[in-house]
C-alpha atoms as a PDB file:
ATOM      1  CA  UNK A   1     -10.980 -17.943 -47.568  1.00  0.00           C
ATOM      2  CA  UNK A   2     -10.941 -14.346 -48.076  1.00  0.00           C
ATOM      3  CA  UNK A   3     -13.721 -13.411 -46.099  1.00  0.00           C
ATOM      4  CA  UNK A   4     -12.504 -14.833 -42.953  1.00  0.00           C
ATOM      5  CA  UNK A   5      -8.978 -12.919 -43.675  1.00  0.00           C
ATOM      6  CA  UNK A   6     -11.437  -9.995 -43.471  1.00  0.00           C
ATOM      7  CA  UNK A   7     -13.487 -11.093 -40.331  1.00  0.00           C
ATOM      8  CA  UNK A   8     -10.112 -11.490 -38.374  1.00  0.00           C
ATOM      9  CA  UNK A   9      -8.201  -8.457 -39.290  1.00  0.00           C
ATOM     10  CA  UNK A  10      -7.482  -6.112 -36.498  1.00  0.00           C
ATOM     11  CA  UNK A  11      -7.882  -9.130 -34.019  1.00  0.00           C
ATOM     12  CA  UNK A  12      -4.167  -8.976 -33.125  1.00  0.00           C
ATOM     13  CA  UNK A  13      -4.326  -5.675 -32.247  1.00  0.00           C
ATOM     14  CA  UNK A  14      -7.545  -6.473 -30.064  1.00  0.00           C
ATOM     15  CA  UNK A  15      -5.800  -9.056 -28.201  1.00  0.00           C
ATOM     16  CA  UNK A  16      -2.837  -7.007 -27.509  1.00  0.00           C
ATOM     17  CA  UNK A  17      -4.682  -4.658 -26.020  1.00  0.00           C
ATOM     18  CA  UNK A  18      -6.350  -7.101 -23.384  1.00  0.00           C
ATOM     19  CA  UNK A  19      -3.236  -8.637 -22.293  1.00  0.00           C
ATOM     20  CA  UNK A  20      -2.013  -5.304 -21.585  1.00  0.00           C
ATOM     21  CA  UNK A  21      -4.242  -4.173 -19.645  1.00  0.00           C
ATOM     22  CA  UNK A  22      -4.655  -7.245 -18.291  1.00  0.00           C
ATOM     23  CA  UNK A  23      -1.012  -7.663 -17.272  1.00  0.00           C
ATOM     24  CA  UNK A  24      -0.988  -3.882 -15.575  1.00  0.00           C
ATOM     25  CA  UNK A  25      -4.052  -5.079 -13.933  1.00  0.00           C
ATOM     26  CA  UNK A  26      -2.101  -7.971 -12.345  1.00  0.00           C
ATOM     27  CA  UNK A  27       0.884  -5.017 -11.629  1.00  0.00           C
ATOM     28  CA  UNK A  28      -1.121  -2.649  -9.530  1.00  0.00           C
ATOM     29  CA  UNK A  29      -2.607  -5.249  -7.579  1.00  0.00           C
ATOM     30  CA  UNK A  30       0.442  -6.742  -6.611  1.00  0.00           C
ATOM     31  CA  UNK A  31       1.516  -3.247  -5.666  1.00  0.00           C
ATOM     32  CA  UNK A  32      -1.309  -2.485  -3.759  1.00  0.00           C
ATOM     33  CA  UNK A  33      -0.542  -5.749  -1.611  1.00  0.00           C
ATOM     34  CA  UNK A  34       2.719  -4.335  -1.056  1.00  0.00           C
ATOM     35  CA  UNK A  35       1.880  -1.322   0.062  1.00  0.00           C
ATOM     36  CA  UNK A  36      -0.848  -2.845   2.530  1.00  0.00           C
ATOM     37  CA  UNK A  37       1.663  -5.230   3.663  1.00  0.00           C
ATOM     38  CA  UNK A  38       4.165  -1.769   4.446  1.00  0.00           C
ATOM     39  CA  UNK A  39       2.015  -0.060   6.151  1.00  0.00           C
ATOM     40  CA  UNK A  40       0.922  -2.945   8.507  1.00  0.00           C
ATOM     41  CA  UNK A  41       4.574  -2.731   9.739  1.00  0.00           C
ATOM     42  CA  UNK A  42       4.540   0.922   9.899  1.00  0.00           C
ATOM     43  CA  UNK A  43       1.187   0.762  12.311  1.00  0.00           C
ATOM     44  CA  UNK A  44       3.035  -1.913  14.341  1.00  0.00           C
ATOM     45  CA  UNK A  45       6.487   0.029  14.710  1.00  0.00           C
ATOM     46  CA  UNK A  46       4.594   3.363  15.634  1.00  0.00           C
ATOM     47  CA  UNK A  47       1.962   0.678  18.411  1.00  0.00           C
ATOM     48  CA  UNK A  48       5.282  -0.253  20.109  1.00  0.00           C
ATOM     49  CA  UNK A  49       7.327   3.449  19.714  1.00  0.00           C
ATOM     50  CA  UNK A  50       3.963   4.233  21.668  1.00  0.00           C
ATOM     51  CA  UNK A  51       4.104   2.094  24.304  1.00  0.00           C
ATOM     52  CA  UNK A  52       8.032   2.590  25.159  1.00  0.00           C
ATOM     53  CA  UNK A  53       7.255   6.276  25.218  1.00  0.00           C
ATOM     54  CA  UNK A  54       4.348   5.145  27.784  1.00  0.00           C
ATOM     55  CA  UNK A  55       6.152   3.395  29.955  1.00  0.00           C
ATOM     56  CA  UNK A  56       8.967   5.924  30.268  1.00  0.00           C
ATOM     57  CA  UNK A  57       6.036   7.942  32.121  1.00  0.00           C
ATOM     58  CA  UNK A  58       5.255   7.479  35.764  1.00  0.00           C
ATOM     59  CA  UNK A  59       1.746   9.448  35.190  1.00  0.00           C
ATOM     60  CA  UNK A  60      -0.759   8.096  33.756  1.00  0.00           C
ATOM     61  CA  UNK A  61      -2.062  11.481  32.019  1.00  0.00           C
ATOM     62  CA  UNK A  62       1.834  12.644  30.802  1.00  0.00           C
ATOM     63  CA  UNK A  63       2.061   8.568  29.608  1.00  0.00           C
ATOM     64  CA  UNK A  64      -0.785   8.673  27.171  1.00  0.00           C
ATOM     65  CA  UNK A  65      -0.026  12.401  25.867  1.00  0.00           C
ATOM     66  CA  UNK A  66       3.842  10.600  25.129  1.00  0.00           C
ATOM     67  CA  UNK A  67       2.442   7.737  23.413  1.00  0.00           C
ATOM     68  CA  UNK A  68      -0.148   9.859  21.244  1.00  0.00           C
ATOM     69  CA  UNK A  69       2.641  12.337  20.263  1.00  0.00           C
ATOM     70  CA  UNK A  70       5.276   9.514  19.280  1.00  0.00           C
ATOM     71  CA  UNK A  71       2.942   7.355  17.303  1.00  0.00           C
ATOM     72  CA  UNK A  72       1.323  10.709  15.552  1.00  0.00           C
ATOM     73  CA  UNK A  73       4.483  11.276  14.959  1.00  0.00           C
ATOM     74  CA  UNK A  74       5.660   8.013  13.467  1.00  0.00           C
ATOM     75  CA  UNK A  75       2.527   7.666  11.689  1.00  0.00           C
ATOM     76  CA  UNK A  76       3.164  10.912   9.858  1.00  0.00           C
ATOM     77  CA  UNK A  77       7.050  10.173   9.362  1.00  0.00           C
ATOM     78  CA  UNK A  78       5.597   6.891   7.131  1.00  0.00           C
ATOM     79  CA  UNK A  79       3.140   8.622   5.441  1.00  0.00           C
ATOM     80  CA  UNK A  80       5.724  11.279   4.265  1.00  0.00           C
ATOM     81  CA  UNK A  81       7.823   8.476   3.292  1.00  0.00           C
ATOM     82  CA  UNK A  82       5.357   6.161   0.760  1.00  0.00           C
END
């Protein structure tokens, strides 16, 4: 009985250790979902600030020099913010 005792000791300890890790392991992938998820939106609000800047433009070349400036711009703006 005594040898076992000595065979298991620090086991606890061992244990603890995995499910921490293991539980920050689940954290940060939960957050890195999020964060994919957030910037999906942020691609799709800067696609359609784009496009209303193009169409404010009656030429062609002033419409796509609009919509590259706003959605460089928005892109930036989210990146600044995460």
């Amino acid at each position: 009985m005594n040898g076992s005792f000595e065979r298991d000791r620090g086991s606890a300890g061992v244990e603890a250790a995995l499910a921490v890790v293991a539980l920050l392991m689940v954290g940060f992938f939960i957050i890195g979902g999020l964060r994919i998820v957030g910037s999906g939106s942020d691609v799709d609000s800067a696609a359609r600030a784009g496009a209303r800047a193009a169409a404010a433009e009656y030429d062609s070349g002033r419409a796509e020099a609009a919509a590259s400036a706003v959605v460089a711009w928005g892109l930036a703006r989210a990146a600044a913010l995460s």
